[in-house]
Protein backbone atom coordinates (compact mmCIF):
# COMPACT_ATOMS: atom_id res chain seq x y z
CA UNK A 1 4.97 8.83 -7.50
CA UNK A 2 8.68 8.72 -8.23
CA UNK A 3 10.37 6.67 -10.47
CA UNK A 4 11.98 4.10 -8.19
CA UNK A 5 12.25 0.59 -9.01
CA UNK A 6 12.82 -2.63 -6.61
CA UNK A 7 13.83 -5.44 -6.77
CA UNK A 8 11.68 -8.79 -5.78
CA UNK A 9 14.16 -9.13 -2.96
CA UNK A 10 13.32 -5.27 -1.55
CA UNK A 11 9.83 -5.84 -2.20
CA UNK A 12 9.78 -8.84 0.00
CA UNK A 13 10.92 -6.49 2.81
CA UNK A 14 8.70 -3.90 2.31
CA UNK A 15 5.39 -5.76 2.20
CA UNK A 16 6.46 -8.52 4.74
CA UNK A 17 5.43 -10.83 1.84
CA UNK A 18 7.51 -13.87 0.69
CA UNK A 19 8.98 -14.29 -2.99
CA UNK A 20 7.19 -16.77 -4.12
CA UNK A 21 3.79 -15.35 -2.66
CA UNK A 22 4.69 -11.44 -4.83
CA UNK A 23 5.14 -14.06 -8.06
CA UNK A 24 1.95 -15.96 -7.03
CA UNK A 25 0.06 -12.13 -6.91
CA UNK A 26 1.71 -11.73 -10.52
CA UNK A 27 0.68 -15.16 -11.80
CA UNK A 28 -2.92 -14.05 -10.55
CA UNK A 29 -2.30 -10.94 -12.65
CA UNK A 30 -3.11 -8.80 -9.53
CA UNK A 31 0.15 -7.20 -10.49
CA UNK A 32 2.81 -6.74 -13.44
CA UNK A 33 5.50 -5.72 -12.87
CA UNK A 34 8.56 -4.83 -16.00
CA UNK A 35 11.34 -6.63 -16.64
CA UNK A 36 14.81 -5.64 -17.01
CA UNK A 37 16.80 -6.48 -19.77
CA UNK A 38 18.09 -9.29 -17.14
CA UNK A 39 14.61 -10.67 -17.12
CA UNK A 40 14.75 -8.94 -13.57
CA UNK A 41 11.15 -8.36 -12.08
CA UNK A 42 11.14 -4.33 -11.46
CA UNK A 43 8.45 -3.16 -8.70
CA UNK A 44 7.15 0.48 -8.69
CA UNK A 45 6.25 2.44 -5.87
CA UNK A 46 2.61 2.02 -7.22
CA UNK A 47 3.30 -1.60 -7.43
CA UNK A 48 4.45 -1.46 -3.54
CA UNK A 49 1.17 0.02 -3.07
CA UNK A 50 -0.94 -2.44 -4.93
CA UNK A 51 0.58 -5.09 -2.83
CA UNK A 52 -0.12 -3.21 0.39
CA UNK A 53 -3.56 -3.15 -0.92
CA UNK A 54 -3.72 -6.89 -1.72
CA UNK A 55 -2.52 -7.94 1.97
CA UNK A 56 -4.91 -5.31 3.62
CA UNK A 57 -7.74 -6.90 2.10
CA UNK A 58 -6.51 -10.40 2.68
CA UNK A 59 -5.95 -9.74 6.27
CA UNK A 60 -8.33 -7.22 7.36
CA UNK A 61 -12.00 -7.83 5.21
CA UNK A 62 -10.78 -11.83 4.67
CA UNK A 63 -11.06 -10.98 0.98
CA UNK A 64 -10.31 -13.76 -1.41
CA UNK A 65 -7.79 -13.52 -4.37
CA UNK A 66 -10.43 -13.38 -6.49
CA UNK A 67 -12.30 -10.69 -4.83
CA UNK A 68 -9.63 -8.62 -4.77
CA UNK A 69 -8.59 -8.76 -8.54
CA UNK A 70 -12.18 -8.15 -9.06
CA UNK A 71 -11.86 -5.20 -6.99
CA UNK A 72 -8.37 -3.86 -8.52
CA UNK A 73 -9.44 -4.08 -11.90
CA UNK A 74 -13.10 -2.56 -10.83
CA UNK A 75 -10.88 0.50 -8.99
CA UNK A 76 -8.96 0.46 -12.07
CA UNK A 77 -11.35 0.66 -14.90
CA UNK A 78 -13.57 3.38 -13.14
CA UNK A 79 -9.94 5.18 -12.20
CA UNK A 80 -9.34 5.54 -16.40
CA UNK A 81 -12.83 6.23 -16.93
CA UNK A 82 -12.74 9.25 -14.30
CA UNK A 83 -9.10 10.70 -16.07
CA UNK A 84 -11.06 10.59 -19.76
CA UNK A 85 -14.30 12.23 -18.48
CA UNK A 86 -16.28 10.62 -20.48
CA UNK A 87 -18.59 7.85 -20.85
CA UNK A 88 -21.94 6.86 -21.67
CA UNK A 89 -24.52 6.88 -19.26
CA UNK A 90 -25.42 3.19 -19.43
CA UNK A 91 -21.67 2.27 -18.92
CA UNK A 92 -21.75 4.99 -15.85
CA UNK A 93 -24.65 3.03 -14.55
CA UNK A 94 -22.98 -0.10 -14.90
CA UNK A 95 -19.93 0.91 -12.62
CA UNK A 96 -21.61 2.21 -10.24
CA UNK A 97 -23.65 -0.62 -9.97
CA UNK A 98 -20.72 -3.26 -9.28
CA UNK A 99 -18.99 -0.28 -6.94
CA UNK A 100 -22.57 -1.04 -4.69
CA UNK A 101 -22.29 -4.93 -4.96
CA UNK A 102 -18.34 -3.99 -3.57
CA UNK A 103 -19.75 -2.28 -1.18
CA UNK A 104 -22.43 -4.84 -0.20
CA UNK A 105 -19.48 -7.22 0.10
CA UNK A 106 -17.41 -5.06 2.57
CA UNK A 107 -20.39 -4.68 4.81
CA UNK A 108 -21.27 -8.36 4.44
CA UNK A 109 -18.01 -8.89 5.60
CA UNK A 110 -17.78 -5.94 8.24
CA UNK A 111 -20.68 -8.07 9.75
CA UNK A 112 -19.30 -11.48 9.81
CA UNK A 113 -16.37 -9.85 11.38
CA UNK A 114 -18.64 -8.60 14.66
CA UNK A 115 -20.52 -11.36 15.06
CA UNK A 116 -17.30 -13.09 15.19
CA UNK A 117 -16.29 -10.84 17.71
CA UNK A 118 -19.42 -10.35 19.51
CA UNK A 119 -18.84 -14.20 19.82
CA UNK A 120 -15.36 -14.06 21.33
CA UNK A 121 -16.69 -11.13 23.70
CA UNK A 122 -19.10 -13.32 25.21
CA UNK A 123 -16.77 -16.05 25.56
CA UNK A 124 -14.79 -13.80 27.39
CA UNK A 125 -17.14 -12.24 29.46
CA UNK A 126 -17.83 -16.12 30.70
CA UNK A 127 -14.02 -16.59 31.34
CA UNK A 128 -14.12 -13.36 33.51
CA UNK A 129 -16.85 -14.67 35.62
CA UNK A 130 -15.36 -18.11 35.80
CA UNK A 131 -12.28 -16.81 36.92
CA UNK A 132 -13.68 -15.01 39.90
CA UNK A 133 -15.72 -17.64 40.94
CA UNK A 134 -12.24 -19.93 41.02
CA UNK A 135 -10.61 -16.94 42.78
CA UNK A 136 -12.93 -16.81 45.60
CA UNK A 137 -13.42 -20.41 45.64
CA UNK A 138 -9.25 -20.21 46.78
CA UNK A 139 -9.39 -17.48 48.80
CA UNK A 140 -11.79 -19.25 51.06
């Protein structure tokens, strides 16, 4: 990644994210981002990123905040792990033990989500039929 900063303002419009929520997401310490001598929050590209992250699993698995520092710092302690190459077995074991209760979750999930929308199917399969019935009710 390069070396570019932004501002909380830039941020903002990159992530579609409001001020106040990006400072919420670093009172959660979900991220951190430096400080200018100004006291200026600076945002990485990586930083970008990790918000991208944050609102994908928001939006798209319904994660809460608290799931998804879970799963950052999960992501982020196996990431260093994986650079050093090393580890013990028992502490290999371990992490790959919550990775499969992360995974359990996102299927959980994945599954609420089509029954949800198994649910609004069949509500619209009703509407369908409703609405031709009504239509040649009229045309008659």
């Amino acid at each position: 990644m390069s070396d570019k900063l932004y501002k909380i303002e830039q941020v903002s419009n990159l992530t579609g994210l409001t001020k106040r929520a990006i400072r919420y997401y670093e009172d959660l310490n979900l991220i951190r981002p430096r400080r200018a001598e100004s006291a200026y929050r600076l945002y990485t590209e990586e930083d970008v990123e990790k918000i991208k992250r944050i609102v994908s699993l928001k939006k798209s698995l319904a994660f809460s905040l608290a799931e998804i520092k879970q799963a950052l710092e999960l992501d982020q302690e196996v990431e260093n792990i994986l650079s050093e190459e090393t580890a013990s077995l028992a502490t290999i074991n371990s992490y790959m033990e919550m990775i499969r209760r992360q995974i359990k979750l996102i299927e959980e999930k994945v599954s609420q989500l089509l029954v949800t929308r198994k649910k609004f199917e069949d509500l619209l399969m009703r509407l369908s039929s409703l609405e031709e019935k009504v239509r040649k009710e009229e045309t008659r």
